[in-house]
N, C-alpha and C. Protein backbone atom coordinates (compact mmCIF):
# COMPACT_ATOMS: atom_id res chain seq x y z
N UNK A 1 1.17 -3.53 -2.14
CA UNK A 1 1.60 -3.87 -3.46
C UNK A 1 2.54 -5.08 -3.40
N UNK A 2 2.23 -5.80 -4.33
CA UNK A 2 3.13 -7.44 -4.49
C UNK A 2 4.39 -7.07 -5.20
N UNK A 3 5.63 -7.43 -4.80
CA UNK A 3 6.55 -7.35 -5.74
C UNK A 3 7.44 -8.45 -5.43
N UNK A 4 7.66 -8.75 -6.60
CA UNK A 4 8.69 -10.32 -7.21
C UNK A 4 9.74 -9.44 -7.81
N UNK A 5 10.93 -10.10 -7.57
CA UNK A 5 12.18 -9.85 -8.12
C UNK A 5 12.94 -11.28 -8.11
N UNK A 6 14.45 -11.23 -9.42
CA UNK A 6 14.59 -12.64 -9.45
C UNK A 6 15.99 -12.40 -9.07
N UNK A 7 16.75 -13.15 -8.85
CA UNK A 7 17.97 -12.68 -8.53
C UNK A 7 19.25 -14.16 -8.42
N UNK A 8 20.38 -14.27 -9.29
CA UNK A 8 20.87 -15.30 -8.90
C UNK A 8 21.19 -15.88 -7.28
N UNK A 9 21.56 -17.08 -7.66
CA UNK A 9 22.47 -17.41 -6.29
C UNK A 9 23.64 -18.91 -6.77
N UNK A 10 23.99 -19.40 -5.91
CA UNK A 10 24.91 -20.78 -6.47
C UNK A 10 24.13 -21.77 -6.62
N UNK A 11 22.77 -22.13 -6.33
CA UNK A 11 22.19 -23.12 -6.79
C UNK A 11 20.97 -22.70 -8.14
N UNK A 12 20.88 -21.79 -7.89
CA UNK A 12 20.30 -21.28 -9.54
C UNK A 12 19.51 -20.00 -9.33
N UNK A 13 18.57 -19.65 -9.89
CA UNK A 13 17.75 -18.21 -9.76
C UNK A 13 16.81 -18.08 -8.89
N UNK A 14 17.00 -17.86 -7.54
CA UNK A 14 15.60 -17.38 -6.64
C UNK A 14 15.18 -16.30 -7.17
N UNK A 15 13.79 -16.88 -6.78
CA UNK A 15 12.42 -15.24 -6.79
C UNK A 15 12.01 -15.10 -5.51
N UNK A 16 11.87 -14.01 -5.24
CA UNK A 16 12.12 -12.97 -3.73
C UNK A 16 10.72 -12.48 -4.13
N UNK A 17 9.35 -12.89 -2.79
CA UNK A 17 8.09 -12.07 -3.17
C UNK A 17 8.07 -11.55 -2.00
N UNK A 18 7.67 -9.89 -2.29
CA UNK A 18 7.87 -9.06 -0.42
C UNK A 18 5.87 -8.43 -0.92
N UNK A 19 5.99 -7.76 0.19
CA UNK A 19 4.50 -7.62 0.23
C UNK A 19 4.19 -6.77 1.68
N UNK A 20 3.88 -5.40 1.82
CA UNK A 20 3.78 -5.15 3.39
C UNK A 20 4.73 -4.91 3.77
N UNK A 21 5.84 -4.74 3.32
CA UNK A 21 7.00 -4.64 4.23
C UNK A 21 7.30 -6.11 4.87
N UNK A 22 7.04 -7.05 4.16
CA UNK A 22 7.45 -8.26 4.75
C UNK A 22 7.73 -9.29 3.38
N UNK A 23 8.84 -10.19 3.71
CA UNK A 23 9.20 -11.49 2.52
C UNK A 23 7.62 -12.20 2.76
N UNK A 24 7.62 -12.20 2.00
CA UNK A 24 5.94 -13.37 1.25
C UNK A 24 6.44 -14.61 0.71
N UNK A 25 7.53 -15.04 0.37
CA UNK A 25 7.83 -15.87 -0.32
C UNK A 25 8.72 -15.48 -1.24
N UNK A 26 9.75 -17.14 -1.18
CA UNK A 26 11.56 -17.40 -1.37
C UNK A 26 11.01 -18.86 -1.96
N UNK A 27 11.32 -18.87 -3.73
CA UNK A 27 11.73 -20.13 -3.97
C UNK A 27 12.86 -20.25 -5.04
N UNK A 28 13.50 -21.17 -5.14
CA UNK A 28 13.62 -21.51 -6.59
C UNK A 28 13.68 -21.07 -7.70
N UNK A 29 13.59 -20.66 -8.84
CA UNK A 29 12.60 -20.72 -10.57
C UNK A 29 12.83 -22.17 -10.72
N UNK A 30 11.53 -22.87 -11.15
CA UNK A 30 11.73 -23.48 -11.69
C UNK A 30 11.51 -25.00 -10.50
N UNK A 31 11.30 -24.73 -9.10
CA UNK A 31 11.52 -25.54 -8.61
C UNK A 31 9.66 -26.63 -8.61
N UNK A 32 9.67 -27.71 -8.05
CA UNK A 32 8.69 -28.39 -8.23
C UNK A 32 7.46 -27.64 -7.89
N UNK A 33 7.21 -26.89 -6.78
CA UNK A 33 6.25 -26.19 -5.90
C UNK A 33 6.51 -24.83 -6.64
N UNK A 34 7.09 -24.23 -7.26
CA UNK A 34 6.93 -23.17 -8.13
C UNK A 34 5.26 -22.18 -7.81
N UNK A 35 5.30 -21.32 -7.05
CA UNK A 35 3.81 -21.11 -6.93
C UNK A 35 2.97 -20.41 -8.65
N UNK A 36 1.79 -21.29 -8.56
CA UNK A 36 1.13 -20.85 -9.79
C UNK A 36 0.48 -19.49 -9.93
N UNK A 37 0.94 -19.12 -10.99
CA UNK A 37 0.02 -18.13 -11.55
C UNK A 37 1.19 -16.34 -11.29
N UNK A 38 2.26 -17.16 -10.51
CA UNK A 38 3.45 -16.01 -10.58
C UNK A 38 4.16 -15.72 -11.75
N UNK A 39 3.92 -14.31 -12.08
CA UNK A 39 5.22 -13.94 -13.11
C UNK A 39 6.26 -13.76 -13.22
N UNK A 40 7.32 -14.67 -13.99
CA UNK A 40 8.82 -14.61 -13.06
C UNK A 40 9.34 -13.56 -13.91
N UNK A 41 9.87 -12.33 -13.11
CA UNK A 41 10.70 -11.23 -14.26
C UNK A 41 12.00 -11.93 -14.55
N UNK A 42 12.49 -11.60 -15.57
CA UNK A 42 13.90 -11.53 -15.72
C UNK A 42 14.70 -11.22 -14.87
N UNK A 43 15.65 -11.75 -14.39
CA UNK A 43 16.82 -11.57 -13.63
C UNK A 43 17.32 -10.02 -13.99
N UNK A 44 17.34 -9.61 -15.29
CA UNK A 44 17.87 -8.14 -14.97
C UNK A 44 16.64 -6.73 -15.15
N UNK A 45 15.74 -7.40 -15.10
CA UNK A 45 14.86 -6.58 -14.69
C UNK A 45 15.17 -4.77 -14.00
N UNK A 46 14.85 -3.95 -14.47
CA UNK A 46 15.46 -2.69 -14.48
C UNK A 46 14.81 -2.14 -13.09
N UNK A 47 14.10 -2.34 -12.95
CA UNK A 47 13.71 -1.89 -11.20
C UNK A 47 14.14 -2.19 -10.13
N UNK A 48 13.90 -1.27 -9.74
CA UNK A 48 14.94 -1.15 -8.12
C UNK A 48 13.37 -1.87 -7.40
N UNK A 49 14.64 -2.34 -6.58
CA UNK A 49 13.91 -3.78 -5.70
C UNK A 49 14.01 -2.60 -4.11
N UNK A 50 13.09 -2.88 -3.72
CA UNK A 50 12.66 -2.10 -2.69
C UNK A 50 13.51 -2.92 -0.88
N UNK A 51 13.67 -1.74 -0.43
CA UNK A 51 14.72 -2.43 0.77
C UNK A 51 14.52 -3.54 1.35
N UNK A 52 13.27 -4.24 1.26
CA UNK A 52 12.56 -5.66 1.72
C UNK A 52 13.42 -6.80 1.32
N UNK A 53 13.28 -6.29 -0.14
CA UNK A 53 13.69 -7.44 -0.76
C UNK A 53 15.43 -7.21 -1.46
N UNK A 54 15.64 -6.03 -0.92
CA UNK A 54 17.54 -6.29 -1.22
C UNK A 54 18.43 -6.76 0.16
N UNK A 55 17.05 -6.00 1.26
CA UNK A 55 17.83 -7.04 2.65
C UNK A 55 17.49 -8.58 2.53
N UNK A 56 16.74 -9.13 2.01
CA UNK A 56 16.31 -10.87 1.63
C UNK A 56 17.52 -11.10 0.95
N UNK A 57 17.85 -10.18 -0.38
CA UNK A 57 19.26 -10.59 -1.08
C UNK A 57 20.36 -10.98 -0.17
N UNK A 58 20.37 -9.69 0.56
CA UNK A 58 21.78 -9.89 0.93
C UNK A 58 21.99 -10.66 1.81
N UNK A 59 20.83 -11.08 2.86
CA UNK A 59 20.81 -12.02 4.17
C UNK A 59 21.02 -13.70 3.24
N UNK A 60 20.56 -13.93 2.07
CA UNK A 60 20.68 -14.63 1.19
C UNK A 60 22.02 -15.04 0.91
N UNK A 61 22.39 -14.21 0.28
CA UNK A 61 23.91 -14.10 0.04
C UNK A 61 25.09 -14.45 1.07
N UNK A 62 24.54 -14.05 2.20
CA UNK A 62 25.41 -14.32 3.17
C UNK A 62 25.64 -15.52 3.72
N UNK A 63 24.27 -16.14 3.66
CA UNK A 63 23.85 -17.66 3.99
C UNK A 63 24.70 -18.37 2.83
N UNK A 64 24.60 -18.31 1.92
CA UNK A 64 25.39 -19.43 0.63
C UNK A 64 27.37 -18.56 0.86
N UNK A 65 27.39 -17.72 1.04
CA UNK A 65 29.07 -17.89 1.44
C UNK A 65 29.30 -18.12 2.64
N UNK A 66 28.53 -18.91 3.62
CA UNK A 66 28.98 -19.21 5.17
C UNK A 66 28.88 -17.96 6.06
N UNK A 67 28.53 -17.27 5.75
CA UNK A 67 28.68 -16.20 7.02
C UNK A 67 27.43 -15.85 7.75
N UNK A 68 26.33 -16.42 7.64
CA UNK A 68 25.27 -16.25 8.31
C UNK A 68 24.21 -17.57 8.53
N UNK A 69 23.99 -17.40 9.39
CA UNK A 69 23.41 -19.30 9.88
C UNK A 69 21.96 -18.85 10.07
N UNK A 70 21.76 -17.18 10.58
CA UNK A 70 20.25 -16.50 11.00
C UNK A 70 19.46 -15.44 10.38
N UNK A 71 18.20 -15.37 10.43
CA UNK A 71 17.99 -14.55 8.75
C UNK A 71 16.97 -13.31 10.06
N UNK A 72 17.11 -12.22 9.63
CA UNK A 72 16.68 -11.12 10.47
C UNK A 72 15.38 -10.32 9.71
N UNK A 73 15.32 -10.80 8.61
CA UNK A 73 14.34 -10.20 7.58
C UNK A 73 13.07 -10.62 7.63
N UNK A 74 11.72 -9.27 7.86
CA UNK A 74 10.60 -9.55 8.45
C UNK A 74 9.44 -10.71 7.25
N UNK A 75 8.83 -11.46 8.09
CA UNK A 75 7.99 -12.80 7.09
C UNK A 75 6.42 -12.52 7.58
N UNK A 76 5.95 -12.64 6.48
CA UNK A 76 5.22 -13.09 6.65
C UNK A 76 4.20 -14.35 6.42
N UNK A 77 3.94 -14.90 7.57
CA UNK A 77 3.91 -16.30 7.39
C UNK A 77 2.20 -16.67 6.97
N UNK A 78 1.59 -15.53 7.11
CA UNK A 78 -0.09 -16.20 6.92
C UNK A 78 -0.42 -16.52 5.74
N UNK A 79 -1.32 -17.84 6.77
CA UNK A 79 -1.73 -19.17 5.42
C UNK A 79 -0.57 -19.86 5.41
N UNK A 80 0.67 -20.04 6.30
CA UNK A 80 1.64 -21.13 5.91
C UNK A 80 1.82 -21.56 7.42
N UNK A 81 1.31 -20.78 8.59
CA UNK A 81 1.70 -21.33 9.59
C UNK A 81 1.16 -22.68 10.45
N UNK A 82 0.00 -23.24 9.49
CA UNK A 82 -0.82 -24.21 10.02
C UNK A 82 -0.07 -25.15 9.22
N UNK A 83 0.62 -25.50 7.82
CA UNK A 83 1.11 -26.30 7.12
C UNK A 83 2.58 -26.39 7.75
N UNK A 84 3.60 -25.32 8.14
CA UNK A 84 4.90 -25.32 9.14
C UNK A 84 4.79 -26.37 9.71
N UNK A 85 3.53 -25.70 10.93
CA UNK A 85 3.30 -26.56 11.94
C UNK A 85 3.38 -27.78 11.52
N UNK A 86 2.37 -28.39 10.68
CA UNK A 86 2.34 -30.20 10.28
C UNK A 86 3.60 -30.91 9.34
N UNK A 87 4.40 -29.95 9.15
CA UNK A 87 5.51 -30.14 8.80
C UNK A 87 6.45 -30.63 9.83
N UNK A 88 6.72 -29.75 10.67
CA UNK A 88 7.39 -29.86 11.69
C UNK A 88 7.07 -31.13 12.54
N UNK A 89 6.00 -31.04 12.76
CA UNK A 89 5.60 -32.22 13.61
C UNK A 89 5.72 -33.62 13.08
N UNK A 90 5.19 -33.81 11.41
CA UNK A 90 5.40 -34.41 10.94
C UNK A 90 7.21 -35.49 10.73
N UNK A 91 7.74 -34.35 10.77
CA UNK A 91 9.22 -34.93 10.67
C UNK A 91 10.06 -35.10 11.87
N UNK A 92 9.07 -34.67 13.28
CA UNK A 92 9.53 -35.00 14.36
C UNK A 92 9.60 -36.55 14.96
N UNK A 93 8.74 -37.20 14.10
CA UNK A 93 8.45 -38.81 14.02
C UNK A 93 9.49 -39.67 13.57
């Protein structure tokens, strides 16, 4: 089952997509790459966000007040790890 939750932070409202027991995807609202065809809930959305995605919060959270530089929360990366890659390499130039 797919689940999106939105949740502030200091640069504006991330949406948190977990899936499997794994983060699926961290962006923005609102940002250019915005993935299509996602429904963004409301920030106070009455459902409890499942432990996936309140450990994404909080590893989140920790990152924007300085206290965490490393994120421990399971990803899943398929279908993004061939684009990483040419990313990476790309900006190694």
């Amino acid at each position: 089952m797919i689940e999106i939750h939105v949740a502030p932070s200091p640069l504006g409202p991330i949406l948190y997509r977990a899936e499997g027991g794994c983060l699926t995807g961290l962006c923005f609202v609102g940002q250019k790459h915005f993935p299509k065809g996602v429904t963004e809930p409301a920030p106070s959305d009455a459902r409890a966000a499942s432990r996936m995605i309140e450990q994404a919060r909080e590893e989140v959270n920790e990152y924007f007040a300085g206290a965490r530089q490393t994120f421990s929360v399971a990803l899943n990366l398929v279908g993004l790890c061939i684009d990483l890659k040419f990313r990476y390499r790309g900006s190694a130039r």
